[in-house]
C-alpha atoms as a PDB file:
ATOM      1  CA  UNK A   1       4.784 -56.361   3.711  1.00  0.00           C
ATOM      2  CA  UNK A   2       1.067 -55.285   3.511  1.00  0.00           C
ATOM      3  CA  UNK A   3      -0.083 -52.327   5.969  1.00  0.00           C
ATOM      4  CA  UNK A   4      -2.676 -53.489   8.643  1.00  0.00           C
ATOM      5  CA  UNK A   5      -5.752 -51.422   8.410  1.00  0.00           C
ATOM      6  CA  UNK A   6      -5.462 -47.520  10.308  1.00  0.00           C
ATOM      7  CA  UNK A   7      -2.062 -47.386  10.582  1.00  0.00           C
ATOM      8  CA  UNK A   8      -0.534 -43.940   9.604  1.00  0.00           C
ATOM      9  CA  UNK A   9       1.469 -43.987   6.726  1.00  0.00           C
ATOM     10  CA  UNK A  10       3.515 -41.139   4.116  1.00  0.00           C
ATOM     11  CA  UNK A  11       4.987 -41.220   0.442  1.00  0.00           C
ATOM     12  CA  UNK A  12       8.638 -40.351   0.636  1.00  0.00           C
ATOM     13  CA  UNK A  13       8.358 -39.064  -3.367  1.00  0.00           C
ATOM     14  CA  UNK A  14       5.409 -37.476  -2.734  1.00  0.00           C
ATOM     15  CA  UNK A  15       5.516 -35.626   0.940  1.00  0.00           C
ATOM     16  CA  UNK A  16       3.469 -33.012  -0.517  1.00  0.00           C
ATOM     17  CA  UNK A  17       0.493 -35.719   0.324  1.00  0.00           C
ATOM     18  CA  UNK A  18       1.192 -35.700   3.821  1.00  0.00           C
ATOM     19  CA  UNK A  19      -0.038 -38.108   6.162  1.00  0.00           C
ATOM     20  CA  UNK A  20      -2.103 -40.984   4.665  1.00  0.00           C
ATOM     21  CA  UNK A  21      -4.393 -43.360   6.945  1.00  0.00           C
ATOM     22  CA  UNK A  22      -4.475 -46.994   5.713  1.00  0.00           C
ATOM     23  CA  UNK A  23      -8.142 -47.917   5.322  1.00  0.00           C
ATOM     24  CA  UNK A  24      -8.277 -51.818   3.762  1.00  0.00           C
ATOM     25  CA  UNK A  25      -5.487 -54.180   2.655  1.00  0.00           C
ATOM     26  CA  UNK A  26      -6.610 -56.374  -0.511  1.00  0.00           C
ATOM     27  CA  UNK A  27      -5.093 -59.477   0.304  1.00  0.00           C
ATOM     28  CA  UNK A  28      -6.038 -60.531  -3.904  1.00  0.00           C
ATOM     29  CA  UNK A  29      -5.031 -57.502  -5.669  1.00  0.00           C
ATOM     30  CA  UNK A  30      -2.005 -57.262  -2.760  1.00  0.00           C
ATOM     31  CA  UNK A  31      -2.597 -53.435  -2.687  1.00  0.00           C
ATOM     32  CA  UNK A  32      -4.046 -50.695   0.020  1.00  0.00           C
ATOM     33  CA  UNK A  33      -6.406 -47.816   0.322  1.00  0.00           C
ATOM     34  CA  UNK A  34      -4.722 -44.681   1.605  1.00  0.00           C
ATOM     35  CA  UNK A  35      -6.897 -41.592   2.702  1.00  0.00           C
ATOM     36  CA  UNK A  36      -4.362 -38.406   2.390  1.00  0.00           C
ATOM     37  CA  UNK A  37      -4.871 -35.752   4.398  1.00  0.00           C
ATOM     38  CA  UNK A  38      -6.983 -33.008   2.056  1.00  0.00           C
ATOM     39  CA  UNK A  39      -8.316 -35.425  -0.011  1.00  0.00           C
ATOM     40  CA  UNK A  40     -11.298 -37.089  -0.230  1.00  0.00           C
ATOM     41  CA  UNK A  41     -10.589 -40.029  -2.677  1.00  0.00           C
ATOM     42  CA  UNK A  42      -8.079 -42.716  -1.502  1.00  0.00           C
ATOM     43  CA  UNK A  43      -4.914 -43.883  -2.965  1.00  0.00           C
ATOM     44  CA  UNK A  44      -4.013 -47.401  -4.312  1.00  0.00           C
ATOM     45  CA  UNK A  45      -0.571 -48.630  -3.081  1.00  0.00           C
ATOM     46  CA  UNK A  46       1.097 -51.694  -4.103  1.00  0.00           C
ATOM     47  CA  UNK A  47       2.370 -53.754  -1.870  1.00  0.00           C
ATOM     48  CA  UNK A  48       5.885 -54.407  -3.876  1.00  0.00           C
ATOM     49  CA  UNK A  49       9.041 -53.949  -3.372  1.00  0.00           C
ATOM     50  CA  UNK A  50      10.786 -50.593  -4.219  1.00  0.00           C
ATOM     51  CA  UNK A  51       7.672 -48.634  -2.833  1.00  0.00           C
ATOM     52  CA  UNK A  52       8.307 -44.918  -1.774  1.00  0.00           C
ATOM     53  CA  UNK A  53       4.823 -45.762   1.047  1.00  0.00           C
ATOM     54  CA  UNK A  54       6.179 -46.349   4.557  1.00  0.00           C
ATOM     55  CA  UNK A  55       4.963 -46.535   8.093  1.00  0.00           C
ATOM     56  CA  UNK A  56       5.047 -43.245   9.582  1.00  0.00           C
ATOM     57  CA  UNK A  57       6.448 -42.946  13.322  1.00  0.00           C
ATOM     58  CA  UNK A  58       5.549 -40.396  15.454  1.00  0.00           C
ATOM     59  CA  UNK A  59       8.041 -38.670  17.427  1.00  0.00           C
ATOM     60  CA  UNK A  60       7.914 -36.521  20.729  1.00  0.00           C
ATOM     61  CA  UNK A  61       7.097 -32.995  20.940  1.00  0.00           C
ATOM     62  CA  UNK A  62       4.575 -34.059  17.300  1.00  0.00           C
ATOM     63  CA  UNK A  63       1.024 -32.357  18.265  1.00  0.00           C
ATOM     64  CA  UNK A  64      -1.938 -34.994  17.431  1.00  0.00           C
ATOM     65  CA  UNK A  65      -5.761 -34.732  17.492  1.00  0.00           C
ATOM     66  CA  UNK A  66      -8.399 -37.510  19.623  1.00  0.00           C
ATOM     67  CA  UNK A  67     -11.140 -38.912  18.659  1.00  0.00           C
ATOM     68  CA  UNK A  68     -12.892 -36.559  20.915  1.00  0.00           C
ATOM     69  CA  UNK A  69     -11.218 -33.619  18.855  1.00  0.00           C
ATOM     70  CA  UNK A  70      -8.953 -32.181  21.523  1.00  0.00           C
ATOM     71  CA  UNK A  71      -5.140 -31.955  20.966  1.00  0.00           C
ATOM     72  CA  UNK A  72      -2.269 -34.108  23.010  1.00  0.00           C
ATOM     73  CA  UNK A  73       1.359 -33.831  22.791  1.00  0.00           C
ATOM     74  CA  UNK A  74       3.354 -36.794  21.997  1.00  0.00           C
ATOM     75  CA  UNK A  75       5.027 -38.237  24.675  1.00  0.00           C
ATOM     76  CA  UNK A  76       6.997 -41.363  23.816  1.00  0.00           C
ATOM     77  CA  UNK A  77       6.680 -44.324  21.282  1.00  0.00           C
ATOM     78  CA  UNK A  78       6.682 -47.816  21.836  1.00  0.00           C
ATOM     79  CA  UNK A  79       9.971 -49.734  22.138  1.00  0.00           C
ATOM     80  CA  UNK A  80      11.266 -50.878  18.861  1.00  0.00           C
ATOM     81  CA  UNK A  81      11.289 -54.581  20.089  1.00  0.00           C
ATOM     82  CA  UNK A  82       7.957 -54.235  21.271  1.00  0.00           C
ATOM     83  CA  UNK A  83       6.638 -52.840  17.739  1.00  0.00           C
ATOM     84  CA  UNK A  84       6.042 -54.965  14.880  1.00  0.00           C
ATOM     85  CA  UNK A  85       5.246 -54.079  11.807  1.00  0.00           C
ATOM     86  CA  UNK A  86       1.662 -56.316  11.297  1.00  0.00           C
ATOM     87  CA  UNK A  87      -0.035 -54.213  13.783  1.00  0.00           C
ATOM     88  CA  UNK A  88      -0.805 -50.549  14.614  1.00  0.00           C
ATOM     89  CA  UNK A  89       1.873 -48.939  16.938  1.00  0.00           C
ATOM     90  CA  UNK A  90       0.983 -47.347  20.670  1.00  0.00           C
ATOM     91  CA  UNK A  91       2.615 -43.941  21.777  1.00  0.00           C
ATOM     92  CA  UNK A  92       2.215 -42.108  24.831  1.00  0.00           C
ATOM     93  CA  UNK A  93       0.498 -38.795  24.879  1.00  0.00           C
ATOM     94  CA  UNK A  94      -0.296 -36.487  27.354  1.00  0.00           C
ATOM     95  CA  UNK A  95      -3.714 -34.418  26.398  1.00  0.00           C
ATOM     96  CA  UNK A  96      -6.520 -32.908  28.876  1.00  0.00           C
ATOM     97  CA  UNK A  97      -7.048 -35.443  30.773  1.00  0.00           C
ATOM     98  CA  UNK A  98      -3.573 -36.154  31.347  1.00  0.00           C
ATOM     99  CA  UNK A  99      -1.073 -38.935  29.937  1.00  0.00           C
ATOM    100  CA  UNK A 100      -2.352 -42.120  28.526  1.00  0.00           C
ATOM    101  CA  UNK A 101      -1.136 -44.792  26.175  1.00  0.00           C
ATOM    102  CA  UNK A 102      -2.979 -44.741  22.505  1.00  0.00           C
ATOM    103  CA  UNK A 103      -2.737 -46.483  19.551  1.00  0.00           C
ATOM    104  CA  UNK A 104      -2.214 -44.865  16.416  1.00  0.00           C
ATOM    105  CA  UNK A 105      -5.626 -45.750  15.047  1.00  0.00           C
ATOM    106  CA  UNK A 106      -6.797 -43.204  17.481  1.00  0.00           C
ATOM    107  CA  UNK A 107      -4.648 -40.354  16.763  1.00  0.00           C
ATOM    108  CA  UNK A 108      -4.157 -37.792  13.911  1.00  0.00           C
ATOM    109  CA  UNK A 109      -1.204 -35.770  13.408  1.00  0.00           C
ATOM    110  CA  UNK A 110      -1.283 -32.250  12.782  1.00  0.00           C
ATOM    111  CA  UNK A 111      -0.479 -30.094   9.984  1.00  0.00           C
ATOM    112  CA  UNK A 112       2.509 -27.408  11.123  1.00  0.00           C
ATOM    113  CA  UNK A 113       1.128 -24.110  12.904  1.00  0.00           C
ATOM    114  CA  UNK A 114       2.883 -21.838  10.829  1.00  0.00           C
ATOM    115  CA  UNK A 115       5.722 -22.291   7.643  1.00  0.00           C
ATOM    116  CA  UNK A 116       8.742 -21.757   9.275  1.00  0.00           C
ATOM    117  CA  UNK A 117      11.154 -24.404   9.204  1.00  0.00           C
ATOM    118  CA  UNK A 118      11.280 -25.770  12.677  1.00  0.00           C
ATOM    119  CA  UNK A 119       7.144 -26.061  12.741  1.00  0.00           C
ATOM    120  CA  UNK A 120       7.567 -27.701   9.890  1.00  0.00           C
ATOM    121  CA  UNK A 121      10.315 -30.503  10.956  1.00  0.00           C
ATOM    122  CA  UNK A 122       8.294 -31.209  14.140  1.00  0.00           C
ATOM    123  CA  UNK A 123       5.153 -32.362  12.173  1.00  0.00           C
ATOM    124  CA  UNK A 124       7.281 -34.063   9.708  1.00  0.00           C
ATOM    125  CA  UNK A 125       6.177 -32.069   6.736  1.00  0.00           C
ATOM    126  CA  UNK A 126      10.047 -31.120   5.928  1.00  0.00           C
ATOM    127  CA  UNK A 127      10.266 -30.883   2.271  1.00  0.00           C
ATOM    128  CA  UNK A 128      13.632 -29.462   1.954  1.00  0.00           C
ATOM    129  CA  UNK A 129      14.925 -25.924   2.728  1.00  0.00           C
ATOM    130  CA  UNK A 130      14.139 -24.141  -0.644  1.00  0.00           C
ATOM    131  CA  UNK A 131      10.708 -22.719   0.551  1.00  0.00           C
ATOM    132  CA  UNK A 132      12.571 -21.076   3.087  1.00  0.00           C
ATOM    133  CA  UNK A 133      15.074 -19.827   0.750  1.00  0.00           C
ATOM    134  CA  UNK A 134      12.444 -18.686  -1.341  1.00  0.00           C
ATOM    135  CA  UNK A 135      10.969 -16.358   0.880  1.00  0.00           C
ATOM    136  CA  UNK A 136      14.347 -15.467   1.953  1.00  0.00           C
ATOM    137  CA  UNK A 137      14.935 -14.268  -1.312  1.00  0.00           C
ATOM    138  CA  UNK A 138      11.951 -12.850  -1.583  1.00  0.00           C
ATOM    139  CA  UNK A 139      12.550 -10.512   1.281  1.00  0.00           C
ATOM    140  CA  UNK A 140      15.977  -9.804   0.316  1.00  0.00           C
ATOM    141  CA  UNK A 141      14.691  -8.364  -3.686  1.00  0.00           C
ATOM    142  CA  UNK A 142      11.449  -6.388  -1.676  1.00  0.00           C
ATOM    143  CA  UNK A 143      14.097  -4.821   1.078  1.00  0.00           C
ATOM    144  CA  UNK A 144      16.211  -3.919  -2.494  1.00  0.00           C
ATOM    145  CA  UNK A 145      13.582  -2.290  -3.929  1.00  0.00           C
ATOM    146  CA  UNK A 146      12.498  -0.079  -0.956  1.00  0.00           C
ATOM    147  CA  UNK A 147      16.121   0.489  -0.341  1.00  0.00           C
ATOM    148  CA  UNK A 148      16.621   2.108  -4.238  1.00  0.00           C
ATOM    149  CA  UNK A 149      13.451   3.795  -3.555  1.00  0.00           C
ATOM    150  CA  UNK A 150      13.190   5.121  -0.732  1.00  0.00           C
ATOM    151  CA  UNK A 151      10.599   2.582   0.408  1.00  0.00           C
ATOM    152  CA  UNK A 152       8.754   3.179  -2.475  1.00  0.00           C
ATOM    153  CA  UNK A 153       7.430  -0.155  -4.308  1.00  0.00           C
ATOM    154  CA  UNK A 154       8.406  -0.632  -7.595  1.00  0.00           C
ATOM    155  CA  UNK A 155       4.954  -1.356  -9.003  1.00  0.00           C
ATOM    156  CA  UNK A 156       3.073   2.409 -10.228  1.00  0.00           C
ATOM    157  CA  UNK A 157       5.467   3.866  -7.278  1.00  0.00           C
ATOM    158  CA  UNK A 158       2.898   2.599  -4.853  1.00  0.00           C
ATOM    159  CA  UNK A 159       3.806   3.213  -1.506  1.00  0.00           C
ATOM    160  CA  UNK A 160       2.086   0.052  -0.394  1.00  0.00           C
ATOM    161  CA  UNK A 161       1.706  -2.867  -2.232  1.00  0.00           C
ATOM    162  CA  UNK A 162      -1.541  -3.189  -3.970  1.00  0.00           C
ATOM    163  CA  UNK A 163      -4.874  -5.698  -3.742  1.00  0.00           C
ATOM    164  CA  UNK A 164      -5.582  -8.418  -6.531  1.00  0.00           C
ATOM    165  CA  UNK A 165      -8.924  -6.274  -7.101  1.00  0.00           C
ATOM    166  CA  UNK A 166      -7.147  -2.810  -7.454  1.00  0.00           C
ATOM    167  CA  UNK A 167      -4.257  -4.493  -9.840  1.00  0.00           C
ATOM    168  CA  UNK A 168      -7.369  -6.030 -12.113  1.00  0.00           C
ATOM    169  CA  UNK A 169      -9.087  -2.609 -12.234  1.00  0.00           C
ATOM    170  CA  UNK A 170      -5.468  -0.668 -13.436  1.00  0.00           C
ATOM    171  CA  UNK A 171      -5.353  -3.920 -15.958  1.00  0.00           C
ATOM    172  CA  UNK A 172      -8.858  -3.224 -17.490  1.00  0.00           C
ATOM    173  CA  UNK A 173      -7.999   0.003 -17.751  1.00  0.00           C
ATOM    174  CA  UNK A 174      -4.678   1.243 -18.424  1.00  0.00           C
ATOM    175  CA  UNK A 175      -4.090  -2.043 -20.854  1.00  0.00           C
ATOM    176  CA  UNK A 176      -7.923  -3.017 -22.560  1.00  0.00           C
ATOM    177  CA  UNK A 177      -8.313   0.939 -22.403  1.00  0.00           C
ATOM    178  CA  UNK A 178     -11.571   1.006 -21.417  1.00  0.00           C
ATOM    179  CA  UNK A 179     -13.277   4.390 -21.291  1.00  0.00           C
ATOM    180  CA  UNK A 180     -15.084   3.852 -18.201  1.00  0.00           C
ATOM    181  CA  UNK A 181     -14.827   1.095 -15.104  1.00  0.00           C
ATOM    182  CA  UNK A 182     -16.692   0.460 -12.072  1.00  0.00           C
ATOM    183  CA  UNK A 183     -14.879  -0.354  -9.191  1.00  0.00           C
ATOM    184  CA  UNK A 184     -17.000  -2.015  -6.948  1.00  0.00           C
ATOM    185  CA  UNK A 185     -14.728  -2.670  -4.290  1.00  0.00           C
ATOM    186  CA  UNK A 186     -15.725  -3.416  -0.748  1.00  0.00           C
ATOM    187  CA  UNK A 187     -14.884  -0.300   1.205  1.00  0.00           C
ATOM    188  CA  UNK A 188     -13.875   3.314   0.395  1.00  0.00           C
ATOM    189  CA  UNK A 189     -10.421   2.656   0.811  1.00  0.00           C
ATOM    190  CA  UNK A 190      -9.996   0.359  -1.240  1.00  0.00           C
ATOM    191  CA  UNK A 191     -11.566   2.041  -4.000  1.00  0.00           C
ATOM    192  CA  UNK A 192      -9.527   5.148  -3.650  1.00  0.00           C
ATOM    193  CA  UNK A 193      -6.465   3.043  -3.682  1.00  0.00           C
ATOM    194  CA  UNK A 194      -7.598   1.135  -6.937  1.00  0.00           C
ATOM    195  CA  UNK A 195      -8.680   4.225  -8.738  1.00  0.00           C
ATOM    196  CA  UNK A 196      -4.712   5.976  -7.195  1.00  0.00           C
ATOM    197  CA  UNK A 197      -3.425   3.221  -9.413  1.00  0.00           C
ATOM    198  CA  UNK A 198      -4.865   4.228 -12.684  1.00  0.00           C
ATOM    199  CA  UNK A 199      -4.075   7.797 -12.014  1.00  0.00           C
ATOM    200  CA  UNK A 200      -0.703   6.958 -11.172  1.00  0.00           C
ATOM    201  CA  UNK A 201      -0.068   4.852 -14.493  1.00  0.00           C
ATOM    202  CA  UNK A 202      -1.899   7.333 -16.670  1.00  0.00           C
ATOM    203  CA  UNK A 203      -0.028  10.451 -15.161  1.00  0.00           C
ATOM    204  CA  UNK A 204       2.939   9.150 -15.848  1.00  0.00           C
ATOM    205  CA  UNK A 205       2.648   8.605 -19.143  1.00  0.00           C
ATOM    206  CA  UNK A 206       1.539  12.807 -19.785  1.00  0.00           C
ATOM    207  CA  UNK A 207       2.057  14.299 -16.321  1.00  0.00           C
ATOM    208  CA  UNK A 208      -0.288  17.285 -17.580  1.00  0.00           C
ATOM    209  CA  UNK A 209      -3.352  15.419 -18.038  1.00  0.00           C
ATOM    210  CA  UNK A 210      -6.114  17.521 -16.000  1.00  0.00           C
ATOM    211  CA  UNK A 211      -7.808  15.701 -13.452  1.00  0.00           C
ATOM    212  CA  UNK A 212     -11.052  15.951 -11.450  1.00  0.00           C
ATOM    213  CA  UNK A 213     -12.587  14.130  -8.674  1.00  0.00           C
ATOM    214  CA  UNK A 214     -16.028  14.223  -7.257  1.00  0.00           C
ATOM    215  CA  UNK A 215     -15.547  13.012  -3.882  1.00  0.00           C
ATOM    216  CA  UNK A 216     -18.198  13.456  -0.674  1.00  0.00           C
ATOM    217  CA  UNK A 217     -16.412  15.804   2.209  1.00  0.00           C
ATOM    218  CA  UNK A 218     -15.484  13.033   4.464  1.00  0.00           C
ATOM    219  CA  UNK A 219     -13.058  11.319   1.488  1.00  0.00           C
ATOM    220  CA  UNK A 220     -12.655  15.337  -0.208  1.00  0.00           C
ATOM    221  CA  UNK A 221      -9.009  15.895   1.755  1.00  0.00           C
ATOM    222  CA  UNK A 222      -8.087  12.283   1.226  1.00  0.00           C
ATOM    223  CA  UNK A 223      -8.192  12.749  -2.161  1.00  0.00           C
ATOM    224  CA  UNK A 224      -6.319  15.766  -2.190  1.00  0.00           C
ATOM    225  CA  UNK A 225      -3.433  14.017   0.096  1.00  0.00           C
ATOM    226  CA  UNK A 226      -3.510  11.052  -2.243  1.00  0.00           C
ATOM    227  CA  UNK A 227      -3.030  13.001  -5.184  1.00  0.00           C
ATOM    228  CA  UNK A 228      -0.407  14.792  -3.803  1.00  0.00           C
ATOM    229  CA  UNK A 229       1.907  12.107  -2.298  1.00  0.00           C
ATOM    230  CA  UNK A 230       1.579   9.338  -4.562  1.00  0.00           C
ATOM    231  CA  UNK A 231       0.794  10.975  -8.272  1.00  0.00           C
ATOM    232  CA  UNK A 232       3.738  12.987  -8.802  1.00  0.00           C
ATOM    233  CA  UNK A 233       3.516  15.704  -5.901  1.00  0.00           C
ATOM    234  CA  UNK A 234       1.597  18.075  -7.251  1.00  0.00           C
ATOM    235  CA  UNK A 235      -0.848  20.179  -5.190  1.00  0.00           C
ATOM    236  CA  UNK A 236      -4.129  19.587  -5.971  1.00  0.00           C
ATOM    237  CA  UNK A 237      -7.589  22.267  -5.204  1.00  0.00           C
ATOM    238  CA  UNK A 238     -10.310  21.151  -2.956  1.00  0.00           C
ATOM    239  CA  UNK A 239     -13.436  23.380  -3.560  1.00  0.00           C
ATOM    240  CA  UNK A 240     -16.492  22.778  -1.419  1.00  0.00           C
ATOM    241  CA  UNK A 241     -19.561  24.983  -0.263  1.00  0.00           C
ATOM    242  CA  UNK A 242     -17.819  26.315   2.309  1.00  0.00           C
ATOM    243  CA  UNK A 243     -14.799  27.743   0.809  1.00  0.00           C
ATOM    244  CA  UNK A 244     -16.770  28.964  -2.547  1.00  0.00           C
ATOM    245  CA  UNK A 245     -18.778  31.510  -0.052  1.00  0.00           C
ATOM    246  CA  UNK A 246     -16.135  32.530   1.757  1.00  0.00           C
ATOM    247  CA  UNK A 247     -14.110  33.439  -1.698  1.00  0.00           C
ATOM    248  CA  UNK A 248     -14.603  36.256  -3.540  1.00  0.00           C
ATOM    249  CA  UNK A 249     -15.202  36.049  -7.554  1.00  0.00           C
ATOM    250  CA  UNK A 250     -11.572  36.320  -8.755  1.00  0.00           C
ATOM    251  CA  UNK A 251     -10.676  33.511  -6.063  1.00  0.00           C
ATOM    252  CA  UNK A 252     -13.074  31.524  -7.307  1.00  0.00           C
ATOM    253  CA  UNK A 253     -12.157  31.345 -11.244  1.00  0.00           C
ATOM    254  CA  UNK A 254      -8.830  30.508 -10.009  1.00  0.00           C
ATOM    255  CA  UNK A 255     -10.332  27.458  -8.308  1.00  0.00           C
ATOM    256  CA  UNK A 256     -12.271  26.229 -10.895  1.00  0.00           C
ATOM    257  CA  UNK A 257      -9.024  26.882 -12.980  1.00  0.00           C
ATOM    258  CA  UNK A 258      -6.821  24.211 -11.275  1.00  0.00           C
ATOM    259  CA  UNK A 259      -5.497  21.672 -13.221  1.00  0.00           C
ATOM    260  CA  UNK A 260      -6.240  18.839 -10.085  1.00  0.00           C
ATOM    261  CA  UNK A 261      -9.577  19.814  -8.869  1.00  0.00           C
ATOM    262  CA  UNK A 262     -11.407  17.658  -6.173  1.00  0.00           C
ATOM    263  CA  UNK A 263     -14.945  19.270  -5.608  1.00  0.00           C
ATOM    264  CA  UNK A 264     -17.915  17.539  -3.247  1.00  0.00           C
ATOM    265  CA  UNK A 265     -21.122  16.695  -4.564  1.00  0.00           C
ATOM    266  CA  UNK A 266     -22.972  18.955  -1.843  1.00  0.00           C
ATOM    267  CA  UNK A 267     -21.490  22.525  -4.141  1.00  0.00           C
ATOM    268  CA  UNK A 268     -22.765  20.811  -7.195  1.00  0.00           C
ATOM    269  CA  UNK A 269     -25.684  20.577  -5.994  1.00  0.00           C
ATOM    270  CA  UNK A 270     -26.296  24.161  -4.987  1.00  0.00           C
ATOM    271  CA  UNK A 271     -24.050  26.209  -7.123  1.00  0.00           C
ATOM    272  CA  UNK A 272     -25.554  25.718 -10.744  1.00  0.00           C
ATOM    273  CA  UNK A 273     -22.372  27.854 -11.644  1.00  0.00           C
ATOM    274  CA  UNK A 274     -20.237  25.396 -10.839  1.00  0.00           C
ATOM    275  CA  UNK A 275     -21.643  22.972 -12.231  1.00  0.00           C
ATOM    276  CA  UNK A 276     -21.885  24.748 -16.127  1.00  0.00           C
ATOM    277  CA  UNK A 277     -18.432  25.502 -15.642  1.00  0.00           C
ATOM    278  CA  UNK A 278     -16.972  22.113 -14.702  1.00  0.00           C
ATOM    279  CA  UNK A 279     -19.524  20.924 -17.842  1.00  0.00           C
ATOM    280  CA  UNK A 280     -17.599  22.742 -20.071  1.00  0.00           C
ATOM    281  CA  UNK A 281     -14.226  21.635 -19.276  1.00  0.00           C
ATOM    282  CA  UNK A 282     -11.967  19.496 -21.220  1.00  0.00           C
ATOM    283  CA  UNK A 283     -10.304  17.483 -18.009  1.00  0.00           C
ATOM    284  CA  UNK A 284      -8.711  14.361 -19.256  1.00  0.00           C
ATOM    285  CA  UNK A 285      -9.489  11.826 -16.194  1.00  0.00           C
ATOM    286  CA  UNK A 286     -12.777  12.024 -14.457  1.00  0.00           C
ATOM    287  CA  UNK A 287     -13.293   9.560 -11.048  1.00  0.00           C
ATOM    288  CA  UNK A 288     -16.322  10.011  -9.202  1.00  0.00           C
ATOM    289  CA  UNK A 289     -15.983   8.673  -5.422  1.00  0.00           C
ATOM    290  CA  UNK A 290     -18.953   7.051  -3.856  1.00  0.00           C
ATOM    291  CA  UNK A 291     -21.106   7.200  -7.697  1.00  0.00           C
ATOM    292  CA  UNK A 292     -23.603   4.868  -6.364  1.00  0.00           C
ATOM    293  CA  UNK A 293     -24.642   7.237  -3.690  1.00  0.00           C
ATOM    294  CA  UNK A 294     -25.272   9.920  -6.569  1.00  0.00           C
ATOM    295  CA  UNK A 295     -26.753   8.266  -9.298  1.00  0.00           C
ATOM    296  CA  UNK A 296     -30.188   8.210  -7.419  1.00  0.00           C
ATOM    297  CA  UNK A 297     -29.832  11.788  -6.923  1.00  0.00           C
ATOM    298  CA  UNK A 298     -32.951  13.771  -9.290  1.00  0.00           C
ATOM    299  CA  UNK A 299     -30.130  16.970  -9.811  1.00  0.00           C
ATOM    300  CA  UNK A 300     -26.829  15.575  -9.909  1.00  0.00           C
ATOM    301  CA  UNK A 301     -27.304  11.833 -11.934  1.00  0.00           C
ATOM    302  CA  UNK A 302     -28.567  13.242 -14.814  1.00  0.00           C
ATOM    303  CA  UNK A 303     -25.734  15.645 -14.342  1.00  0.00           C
ATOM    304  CA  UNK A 304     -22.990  12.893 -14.257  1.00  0.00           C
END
């Protein structure tokens, strides 16, 4: 039986398509245009039996949208014996100006709020319960892994999972092993975290690789922290203006001597000493915090 035009409509092999609208009815070709929801190029279904295309009903409780674009609540459909199938069905909905009695032509179901499984049988989007099941499972292996690790991710022994940006920078490097990369990620943070991930990957494979950071003072004891809690536990030195004049000369070879050095650019620029020094030593990994900020600088980005 061919769908009048604007009645609501869904593919029971398809659900995935969601509501369709009806738009015409080709009386010659004895086939109709449905609009999915999310797309913008409409459907061709023949009107034959066999087809998976039926009318959708709304039910109560089903949240719809008004031509006006405020929300209602379903109330009540139509009696069967008063709907027939050549004609757009009415429901009952109660929306902000209270309960009223609208065909479907002027309503639009929407999509579930959220995934869960109820949400998701009130709109009639219920595919089946192995999406729930999947992030069941999901759970389940993540709540494993933390378990065996003393919440401790699997991945580079991150303690929190990582961003798509910082897993592409450890990628580039640890894997195309390239000398240098730029991360040029949004916010300090985020950085540091990216840049934790190659250290933590590349320590691992020698644990004794020397490493120094050039960090400014505000991200210095971060850096030191970082080092410490998620590359291996090792204590790392933090050398800045401050504590270089406070120390006398045999403290401060045994600063420059650490293995895990994290100095701020403010001692490299005034301490030409340090600077020759740190110039002359082998270290293995090199990450400069914040390099933008110091490659316009007339002492230190030539230096760098």
């Amino acid at each position: 039986m061919p769908f009048p035009p604007g009645v609501l409509v869904r593919d029971l092999e398809a659900p995935e398509l969601g509501v369709g609208r009806v738009l015409r009815y080709d009386d010659e070709q004895r086939a109709s245009d449905v609009l999915f929801e999310g797309t913008t190029t409409p459907r061709v279904v023949r009107d034959e039996a066999g087809s998976s295309v039926r009318r959708l009903r709304l039910h109560p409780g089903q949240t719809v949208r008004l031509l006006d674009g405020s929300e209602a609540e379903v109330i009540s459909a139509a009696p069967a014996e008063d709907r027939r199938d050549d004609e757009p069905w009415s429901y009952t909905v109660r929306g902000p100006s209270g309960e009223e009695e609208l065909e479907e032509l002027k309503l639009e179901p929407l999509p579930p709020r959220t995934p869960e499984p109820l949400d998701q049988l009130r709109a009639l989007r219920w595919r089946g319960g192995w999406r729930f099941f999947a992030r069941w499972n999901l759970q389940d292996k993540a709540g494993g892994w933390e378990g065996e690790t003393e919440a401790l991710p699997a991945w580079l022994a991150k303690r929190e999972p990582p961003s798509a940006a910082a897993v592409y920078a450890a990628r580039e490097v640890l894997y195309a092993r390239k000398p240098h990369f730029v991360l040029s990620l949004p916010t300090a943070a985020e950085r540091r975290d990216a840049a934790t991930l190659v250290l933590l990957q590349l320590l691992h494979e020698e644990p004794e690789r020397s490493v120094l950071v050039i960090s400014p003072g505000a991200s210095a004891q971060s850096w030191v922290e970082t080092l410490y809690l998620e590359a291996g536990g090792r204590p790392s030195t933090r050398l800045d203006l401050g504590l270089w004049e406070r120390s006398d000369e045999l403290t401060r070879d045994e600063l420059l001597d650490s293995e895990r050095l994290v100095v701020t650019p403010t001692i490299l620029a005034e301490r030409e000493e340090v600077r020759a020094y740190l110039s002359g030593e082998p270290y293995d990994l090199l990450v400069i915090d914040d390099a933008h900020l110091l490659a316009d600088d007339e002492q230190l980005g030539p230096w760098l």
